[in-house]
PDB file of N, CA and C in Angstrom:
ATOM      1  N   UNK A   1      92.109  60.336  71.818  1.00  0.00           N
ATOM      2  CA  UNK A   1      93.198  61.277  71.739  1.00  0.00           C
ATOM      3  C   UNK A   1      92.918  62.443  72.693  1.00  0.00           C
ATOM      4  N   UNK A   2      93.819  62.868  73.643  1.00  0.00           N
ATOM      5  CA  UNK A   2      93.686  64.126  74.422  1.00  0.00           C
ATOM      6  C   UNK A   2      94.551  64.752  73.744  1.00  0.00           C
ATOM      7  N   UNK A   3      94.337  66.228  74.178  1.00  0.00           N
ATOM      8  CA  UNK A   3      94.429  67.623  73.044  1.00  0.00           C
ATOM      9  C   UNK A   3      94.714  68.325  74.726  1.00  0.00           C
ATOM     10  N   UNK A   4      95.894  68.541  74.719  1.00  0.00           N
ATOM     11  CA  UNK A   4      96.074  69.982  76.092  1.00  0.00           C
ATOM     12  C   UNK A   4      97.500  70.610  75.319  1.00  0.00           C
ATOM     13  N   UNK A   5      97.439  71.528  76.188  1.00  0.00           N
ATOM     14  CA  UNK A   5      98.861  72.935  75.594  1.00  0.00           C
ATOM     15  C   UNK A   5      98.969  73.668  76.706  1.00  0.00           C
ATOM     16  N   UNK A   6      98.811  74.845  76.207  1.00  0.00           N
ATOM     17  CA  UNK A   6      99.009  76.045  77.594  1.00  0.00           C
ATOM     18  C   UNK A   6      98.982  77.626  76.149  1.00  0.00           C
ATOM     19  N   UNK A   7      98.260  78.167  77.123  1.00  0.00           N
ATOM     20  CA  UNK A   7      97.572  79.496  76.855  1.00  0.00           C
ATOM     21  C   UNK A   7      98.307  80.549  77.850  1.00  0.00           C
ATOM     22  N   UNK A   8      98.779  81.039  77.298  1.00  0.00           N
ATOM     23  CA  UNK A   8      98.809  83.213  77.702  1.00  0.00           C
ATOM     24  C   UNK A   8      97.961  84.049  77.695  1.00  0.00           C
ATOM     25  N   UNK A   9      97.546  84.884  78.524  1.00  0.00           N
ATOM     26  CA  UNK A   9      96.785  85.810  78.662  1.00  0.00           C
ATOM     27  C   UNK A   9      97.575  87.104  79.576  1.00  0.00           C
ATOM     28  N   UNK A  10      97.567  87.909  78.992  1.00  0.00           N
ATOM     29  CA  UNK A  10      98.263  89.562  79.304  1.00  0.00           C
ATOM     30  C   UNK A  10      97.315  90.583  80.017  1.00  0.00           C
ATOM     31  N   UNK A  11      97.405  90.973  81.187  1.00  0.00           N
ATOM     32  CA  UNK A  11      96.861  91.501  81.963  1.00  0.00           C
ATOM     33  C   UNK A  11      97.636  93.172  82.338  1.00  0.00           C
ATOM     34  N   UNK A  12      96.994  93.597  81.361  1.00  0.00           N
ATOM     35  CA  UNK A  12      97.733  95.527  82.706  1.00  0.00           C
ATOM     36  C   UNK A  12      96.881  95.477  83.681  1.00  0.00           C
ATOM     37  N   UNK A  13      97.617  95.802  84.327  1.00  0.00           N
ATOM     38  CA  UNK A  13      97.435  96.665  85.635  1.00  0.00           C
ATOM     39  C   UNK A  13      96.917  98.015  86.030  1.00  0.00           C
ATOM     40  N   UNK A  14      98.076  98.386  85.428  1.00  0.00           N
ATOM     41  CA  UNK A  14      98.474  99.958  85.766  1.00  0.00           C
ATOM     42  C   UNK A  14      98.848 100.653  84.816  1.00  0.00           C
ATOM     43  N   UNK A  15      99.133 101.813  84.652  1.00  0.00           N
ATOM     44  CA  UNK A  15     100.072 103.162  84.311  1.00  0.00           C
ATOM     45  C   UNK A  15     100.427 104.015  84.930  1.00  0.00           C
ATOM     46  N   UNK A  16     101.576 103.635  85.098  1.00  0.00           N
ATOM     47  CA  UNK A  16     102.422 104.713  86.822  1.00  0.00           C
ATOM     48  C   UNK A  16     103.008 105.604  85.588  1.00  0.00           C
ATOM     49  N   UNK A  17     103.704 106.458  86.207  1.00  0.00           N
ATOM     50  CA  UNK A  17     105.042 107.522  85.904  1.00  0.00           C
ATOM     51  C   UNK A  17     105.904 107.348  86.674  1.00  0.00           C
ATOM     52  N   UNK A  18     106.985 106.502  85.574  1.00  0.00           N
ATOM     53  CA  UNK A  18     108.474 106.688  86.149  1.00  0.00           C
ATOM     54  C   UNK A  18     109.489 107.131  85.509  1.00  0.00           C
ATOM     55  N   UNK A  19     110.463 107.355  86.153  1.00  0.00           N
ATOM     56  CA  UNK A  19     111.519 107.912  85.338  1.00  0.00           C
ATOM     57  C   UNK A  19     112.521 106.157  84.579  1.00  0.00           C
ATOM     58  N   UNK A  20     112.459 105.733  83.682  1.00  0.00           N
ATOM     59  CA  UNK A  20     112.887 105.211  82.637  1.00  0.00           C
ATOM     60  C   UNK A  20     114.087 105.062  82.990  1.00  0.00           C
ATOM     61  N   UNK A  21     114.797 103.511  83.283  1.00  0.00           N
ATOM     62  CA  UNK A  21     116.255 102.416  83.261  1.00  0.00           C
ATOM     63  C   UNK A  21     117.032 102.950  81.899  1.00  0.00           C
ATOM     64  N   UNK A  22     116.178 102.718  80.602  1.00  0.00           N
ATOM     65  CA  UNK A  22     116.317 102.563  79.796  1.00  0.00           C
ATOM     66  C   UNK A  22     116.893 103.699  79.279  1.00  0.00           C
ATOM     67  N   UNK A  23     115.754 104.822  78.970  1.00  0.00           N
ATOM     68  CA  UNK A  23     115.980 105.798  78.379  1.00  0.00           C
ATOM     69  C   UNK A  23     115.943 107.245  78.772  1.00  0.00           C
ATOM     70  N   UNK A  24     115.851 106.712  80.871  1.00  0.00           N
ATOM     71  CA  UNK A  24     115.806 108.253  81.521  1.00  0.00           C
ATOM     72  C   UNK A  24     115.100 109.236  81.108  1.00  0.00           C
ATOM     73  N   UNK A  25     113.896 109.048  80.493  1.00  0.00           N
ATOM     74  CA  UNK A  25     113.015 109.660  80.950  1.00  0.00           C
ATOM     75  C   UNK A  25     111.105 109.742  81.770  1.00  0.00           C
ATOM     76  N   UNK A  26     110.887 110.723  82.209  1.00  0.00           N
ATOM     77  CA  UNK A  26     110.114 110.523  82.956  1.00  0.00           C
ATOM     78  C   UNK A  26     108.910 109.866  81.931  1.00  0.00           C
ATOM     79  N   UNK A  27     108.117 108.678  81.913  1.00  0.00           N
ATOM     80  CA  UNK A  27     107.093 108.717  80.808  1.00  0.00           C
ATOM     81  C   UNK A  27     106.075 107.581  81.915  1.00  0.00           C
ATOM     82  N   UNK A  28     105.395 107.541  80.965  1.00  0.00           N
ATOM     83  CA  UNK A  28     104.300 106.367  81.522  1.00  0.00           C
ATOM     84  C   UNK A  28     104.963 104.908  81.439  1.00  0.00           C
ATOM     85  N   UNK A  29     104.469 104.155  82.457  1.00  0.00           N
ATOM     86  CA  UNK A  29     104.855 102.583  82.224  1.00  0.00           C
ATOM     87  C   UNK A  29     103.861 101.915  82.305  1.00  0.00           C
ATOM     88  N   UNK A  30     103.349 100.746  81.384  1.00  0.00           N
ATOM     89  CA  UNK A  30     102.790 100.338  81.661  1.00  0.00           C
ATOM     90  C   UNK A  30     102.812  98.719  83.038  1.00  0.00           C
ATOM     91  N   UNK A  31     102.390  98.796  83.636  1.00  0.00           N
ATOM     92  CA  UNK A  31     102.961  97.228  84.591  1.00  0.00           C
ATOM     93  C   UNK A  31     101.664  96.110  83.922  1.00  0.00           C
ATOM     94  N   UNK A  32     102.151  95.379  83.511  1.00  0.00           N
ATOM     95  CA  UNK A  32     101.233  93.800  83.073  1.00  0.00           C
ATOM     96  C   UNK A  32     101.896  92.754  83.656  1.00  0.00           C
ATOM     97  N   UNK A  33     100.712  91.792  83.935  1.00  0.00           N
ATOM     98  CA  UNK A  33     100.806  90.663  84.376  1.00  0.00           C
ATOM     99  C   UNK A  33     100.666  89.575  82.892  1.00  0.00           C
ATOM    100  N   UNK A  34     101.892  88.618  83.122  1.00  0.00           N
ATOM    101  CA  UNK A  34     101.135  87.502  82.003  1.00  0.00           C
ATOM    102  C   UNK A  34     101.202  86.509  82.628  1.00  0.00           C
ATOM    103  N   UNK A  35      99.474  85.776  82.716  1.00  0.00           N
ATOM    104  CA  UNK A  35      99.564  84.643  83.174  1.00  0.00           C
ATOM    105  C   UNK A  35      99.688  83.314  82.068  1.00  0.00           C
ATOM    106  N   UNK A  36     100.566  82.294  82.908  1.00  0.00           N
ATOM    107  CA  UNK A  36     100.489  81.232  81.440  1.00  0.00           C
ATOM    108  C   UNK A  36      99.630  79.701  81.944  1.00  0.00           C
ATOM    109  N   UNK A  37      98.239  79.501  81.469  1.00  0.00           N
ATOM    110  CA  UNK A  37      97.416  78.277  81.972  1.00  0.00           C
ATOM    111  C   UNK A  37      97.559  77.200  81.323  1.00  0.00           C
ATOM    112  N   UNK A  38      97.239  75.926  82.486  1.00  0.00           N
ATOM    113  CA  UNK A  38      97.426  74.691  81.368  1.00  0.00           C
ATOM    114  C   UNK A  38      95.638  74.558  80.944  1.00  0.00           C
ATOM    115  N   UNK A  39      96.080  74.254  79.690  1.00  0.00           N
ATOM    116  CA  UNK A  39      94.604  73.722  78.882  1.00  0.00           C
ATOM    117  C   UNK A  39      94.026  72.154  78.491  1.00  0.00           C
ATOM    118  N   UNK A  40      93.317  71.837  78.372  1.00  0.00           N
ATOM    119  CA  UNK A  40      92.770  70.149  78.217  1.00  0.00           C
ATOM    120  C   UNK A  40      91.956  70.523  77.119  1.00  0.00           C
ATOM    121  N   UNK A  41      91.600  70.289  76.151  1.00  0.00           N
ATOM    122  CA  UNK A  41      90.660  69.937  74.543  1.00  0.00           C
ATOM    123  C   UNK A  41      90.322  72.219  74.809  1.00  0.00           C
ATOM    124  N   UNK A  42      91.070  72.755  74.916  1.00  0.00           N
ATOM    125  CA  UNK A  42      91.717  74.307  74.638  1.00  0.00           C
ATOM    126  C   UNK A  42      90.368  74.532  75.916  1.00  0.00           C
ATOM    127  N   UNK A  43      90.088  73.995  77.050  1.00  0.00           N
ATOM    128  CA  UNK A  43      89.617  74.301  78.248  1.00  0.00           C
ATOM    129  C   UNK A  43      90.679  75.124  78.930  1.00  0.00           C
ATOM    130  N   UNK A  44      90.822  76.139  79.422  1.00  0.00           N
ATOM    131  CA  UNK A  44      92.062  76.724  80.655  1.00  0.00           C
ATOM    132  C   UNK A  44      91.728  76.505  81.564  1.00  0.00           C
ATOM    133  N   UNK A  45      92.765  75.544  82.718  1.00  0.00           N
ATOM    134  CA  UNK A  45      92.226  74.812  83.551  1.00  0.00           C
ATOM    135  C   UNK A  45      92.758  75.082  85.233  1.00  0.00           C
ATOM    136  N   UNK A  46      94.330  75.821  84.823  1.00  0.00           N
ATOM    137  CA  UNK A  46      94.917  75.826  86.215  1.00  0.00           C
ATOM    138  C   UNK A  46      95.984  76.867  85.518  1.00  0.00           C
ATOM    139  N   UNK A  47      95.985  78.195  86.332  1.00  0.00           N
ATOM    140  CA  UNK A  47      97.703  78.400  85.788  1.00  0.00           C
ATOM    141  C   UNK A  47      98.780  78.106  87.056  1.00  0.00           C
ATOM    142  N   UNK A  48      99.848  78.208  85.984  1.00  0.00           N
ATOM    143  CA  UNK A  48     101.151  77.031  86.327  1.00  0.00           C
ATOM    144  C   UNK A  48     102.378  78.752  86.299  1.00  0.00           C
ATOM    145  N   UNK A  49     101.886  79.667  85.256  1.00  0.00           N
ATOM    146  CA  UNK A  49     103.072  80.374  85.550  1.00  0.00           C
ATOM    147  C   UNK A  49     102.515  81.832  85.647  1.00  0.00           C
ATOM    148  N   UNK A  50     102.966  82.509  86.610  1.00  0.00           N
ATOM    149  CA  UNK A  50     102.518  84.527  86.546  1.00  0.00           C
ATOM    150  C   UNK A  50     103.969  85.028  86.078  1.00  0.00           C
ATOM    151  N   UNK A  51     103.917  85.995  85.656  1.00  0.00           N
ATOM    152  CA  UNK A  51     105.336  86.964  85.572  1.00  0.00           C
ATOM    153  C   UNK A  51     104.681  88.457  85.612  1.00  0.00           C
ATOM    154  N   UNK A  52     105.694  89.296  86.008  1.00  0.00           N
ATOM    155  CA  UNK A  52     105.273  90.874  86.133  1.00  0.00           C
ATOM    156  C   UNK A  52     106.061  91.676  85.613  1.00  0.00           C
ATOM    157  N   UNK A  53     105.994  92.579  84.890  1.00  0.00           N
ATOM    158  CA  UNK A  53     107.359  93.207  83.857  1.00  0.00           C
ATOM    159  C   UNK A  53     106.566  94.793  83.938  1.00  0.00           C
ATOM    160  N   UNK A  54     107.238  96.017  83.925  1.00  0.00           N
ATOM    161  CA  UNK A  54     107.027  97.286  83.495  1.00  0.00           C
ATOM    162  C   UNK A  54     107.840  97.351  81.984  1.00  0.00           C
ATOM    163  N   UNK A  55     106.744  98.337  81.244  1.00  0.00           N
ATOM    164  CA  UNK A  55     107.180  98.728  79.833  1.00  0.00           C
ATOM    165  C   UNK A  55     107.285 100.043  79.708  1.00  0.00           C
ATOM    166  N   UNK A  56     108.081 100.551  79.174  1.00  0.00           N
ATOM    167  CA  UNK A  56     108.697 102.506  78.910  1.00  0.00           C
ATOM    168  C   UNK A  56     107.335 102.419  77.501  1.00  0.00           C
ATOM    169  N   UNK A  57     106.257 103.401  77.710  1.00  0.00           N
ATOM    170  CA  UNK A  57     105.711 104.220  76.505  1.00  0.00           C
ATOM    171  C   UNK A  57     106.348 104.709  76.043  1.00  0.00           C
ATOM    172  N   UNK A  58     108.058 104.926  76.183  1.00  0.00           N
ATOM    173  CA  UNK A  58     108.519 106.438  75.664  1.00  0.00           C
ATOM    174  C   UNK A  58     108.829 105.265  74.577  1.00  0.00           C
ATOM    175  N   UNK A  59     110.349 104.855  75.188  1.00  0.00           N
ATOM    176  CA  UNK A  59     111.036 103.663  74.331  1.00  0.00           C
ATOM    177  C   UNK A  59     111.045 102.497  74.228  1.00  0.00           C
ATOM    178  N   UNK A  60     109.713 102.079  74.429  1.00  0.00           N
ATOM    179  CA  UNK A  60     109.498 100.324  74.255  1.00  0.00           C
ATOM    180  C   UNK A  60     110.411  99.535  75.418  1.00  0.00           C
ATOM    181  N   UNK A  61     111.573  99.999  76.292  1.00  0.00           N
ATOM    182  CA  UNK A  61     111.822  99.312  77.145  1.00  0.00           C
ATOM    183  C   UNK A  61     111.283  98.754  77.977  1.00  0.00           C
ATOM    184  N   UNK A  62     111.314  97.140  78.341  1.00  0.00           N
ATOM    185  CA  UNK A  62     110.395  96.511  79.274  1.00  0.00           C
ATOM    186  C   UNK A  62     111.914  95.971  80.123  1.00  0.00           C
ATOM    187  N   UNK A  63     110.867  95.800  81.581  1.00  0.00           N
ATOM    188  CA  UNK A  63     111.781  95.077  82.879  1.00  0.00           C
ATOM    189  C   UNK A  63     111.079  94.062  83.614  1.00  0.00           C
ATOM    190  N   UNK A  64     111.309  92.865  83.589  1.00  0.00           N
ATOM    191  CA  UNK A  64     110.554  92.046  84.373  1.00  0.00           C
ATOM    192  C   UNK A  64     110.850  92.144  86.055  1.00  0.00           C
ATOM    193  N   UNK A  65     110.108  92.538  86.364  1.00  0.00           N
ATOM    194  CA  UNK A  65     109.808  92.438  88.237  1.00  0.00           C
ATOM    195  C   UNK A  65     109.266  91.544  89.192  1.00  0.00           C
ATOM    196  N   UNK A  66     109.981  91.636  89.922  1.00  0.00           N
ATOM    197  CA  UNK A  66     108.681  90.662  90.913  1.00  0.00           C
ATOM    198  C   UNK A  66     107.666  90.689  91.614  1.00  0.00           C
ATOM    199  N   UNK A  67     106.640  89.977  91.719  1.00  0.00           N
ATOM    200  CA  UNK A  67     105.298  89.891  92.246  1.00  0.00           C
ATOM    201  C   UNK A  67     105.301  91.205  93.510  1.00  0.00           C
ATOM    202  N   UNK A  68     106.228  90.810  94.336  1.00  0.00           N
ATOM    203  CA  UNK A  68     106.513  91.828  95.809  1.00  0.00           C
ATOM    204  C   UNK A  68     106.486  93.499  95.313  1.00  0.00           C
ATOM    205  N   UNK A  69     107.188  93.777  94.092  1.00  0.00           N
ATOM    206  CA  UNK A  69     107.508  94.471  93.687  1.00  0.00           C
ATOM    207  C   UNK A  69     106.057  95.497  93.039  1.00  0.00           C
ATOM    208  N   UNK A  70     105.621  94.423  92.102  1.00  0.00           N
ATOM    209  CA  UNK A  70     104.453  94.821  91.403  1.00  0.00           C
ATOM    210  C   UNK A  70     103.499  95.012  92.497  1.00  0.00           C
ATOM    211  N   UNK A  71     103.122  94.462  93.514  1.00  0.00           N
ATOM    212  CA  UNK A  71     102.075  94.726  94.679  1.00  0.00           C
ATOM    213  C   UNK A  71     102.523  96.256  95.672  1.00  0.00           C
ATOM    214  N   UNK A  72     103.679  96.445  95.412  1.00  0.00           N
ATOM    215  CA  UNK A  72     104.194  97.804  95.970  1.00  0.00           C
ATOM    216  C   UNK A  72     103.912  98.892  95.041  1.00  0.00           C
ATOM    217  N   UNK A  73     104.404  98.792  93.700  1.00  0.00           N
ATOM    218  CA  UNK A  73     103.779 100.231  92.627  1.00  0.00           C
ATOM    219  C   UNK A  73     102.718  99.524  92.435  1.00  0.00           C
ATOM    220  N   UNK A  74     101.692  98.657  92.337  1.00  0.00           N
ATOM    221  CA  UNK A  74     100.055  98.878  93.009  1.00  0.00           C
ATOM    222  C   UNK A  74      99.717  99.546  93.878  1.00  0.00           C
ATOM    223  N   UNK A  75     100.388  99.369  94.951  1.00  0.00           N
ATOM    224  CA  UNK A  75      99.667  99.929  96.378  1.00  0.00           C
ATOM    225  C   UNK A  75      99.799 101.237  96.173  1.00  0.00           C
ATOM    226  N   UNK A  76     101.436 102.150  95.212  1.00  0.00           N
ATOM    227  CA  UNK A  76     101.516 103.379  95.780  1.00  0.00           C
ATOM    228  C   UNK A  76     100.456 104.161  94.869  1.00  0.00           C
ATOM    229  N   UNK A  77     100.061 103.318  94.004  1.00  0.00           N
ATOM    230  CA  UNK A  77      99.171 103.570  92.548  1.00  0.00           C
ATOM    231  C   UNK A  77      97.581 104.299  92.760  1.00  0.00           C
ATOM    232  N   UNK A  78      97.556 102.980  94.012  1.00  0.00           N
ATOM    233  CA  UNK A  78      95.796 103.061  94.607  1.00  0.00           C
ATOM    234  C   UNK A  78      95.938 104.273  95.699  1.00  0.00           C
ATOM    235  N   UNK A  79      97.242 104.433  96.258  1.00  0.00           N
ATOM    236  CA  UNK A  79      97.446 105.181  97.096  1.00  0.00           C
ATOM    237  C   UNK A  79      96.938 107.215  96.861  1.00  0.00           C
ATOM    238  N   UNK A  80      97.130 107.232  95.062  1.00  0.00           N
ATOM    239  CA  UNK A  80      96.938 108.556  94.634  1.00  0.00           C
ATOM    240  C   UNK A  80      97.992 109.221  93.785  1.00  0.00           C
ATOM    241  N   UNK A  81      98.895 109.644  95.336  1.00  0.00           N
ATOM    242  CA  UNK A  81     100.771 109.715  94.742  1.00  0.00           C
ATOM    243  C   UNK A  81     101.377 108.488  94.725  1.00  0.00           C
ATOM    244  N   UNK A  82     102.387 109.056  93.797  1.00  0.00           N
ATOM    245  CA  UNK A  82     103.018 107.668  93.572  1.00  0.00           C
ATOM    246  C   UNK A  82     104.275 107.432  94.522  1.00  0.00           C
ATOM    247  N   UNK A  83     103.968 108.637  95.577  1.00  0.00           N
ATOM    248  CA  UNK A  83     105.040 108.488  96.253  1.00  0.00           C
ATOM    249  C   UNK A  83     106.301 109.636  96.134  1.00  0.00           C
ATOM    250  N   UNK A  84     106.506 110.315  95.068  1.00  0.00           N
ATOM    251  CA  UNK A  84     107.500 111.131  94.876  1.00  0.00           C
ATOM    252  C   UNK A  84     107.459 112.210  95.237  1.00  0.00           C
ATOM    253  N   UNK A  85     108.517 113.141  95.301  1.00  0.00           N
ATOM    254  CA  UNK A  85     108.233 114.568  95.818  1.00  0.00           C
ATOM    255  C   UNK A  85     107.544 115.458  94.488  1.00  0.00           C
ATOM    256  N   UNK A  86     106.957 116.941  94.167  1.00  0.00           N
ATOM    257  CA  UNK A  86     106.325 117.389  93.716  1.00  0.00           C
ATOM    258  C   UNK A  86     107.270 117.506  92.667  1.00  0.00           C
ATOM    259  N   UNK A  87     107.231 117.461  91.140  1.00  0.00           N
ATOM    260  CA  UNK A  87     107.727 117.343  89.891  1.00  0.00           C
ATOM    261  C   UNK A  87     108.699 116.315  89.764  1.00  0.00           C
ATOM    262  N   UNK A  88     108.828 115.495  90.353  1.00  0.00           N
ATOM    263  CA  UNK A  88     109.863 114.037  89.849  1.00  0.00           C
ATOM    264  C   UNK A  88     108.721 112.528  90.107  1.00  0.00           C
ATOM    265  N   UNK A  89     109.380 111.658  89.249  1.00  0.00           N
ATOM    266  CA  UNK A  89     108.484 111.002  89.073  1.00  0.00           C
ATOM    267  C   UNK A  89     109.673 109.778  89.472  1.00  0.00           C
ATOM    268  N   UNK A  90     108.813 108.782  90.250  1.00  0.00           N
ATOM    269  CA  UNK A  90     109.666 107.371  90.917  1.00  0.00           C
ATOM    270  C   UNK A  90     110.171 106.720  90.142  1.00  0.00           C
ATOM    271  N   UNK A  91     111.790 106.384  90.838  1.00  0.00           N
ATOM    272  CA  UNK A  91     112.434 105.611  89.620  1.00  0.00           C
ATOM    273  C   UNK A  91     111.463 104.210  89.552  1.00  0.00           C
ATOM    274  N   UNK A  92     112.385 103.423  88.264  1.00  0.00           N
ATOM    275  CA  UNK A  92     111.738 102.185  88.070  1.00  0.00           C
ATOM    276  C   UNK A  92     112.458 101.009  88.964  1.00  0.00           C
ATOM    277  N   UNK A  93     111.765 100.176  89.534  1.00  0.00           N
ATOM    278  CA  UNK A  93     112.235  99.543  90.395  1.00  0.00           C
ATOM    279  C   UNK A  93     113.057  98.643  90.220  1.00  0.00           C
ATOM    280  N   UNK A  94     114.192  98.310  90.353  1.00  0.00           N
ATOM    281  CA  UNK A  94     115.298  97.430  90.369  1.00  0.00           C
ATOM    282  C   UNK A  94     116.500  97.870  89.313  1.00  0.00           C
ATOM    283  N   UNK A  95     116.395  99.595  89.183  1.00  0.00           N
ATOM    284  CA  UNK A  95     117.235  99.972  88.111  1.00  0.00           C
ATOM    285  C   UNK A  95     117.859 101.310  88.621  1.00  0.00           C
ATOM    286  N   UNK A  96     118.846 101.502  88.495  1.00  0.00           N
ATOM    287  CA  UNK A  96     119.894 102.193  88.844  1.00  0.00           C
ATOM    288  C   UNK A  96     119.522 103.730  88.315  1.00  0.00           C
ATOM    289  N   UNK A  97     119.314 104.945  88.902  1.00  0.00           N
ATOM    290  CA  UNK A  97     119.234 106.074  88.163  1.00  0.00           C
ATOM    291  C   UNK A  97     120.210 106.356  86.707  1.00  0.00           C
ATOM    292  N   UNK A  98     119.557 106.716  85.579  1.00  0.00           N
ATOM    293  CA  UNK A  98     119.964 107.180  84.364  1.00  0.00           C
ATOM    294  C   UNK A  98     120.794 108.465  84.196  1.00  0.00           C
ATOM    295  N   UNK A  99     121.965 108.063  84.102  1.00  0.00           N
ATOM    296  CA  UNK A  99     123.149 109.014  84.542  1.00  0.00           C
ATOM    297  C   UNK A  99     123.854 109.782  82.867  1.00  0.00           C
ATOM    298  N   UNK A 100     123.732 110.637  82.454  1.00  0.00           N
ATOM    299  CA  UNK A 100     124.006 111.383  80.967  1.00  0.00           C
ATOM    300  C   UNK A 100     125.517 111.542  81.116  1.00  0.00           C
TER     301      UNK A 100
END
C-alpha cells in the first residue's frame, strides 16, 4: 500500500505598512507565502503549488498577490523605506485607494 497526500506549510515574510483595501487604514501587513508539497508515506517531496497573499493586522483582511508583486514589497522592504513619502504609508498592491 502507498500512503502520499500533500502538506501546507505557511511562510511570512514580512511586515510592511500599508494603508489597508479593506479598512483604509494605515496598519501592519503581514505578506506570507504558502507553499503546498506532494508527500509519499508523509515524506515532503516536491512542491507543486506557492501562493502569496498580504493580511490587514488591523482587520483581518487578506489579498492574494502575485509572486512579481510579493518580490517588489520584498525588495522595497530590504530596501529600508518602503518607498513612501514622509508620514503616508504605501497603498496595498492591486487595490484601489479607500475612499470615506
Amino acid at each position: 500500500m502507498i500512503i502520499f497526500g500533500t502538506k501546507g506549510y505557511l511562510h511570512q515574510l514580512a511586515v510592511l505598512t500599508m494603508v489597508c483595501g479593506w479598512c483604509g487604514n494605515p496598519a501592519a501587513h503581514t505578506l506570507r507565502k504558502k507553499v503546498t508539497k506532494f508527500t509519499l508515506f508523509f515524506v515532503p517531496l516536491f512542491p507543486f503549488s506557492t501562493k502569496y497573499s498580504t493580511q490587514c493586522t488591523f482587520c483581518g483582511g487578506e489579498q492574494k498577490i502575485s509572486a512579481e508583486q510579493a518580490d517588489q514589497l520584498l525588495a522595497q522592504h530590504a530596501g529600508g523605506r518602503d518607498g513612501a513619502p514622509l508620514g503616508q504609508a504605501p497603498q496595498q498592491p492591486g487595490q484601489q485607494p479607500y475612499r470615506r
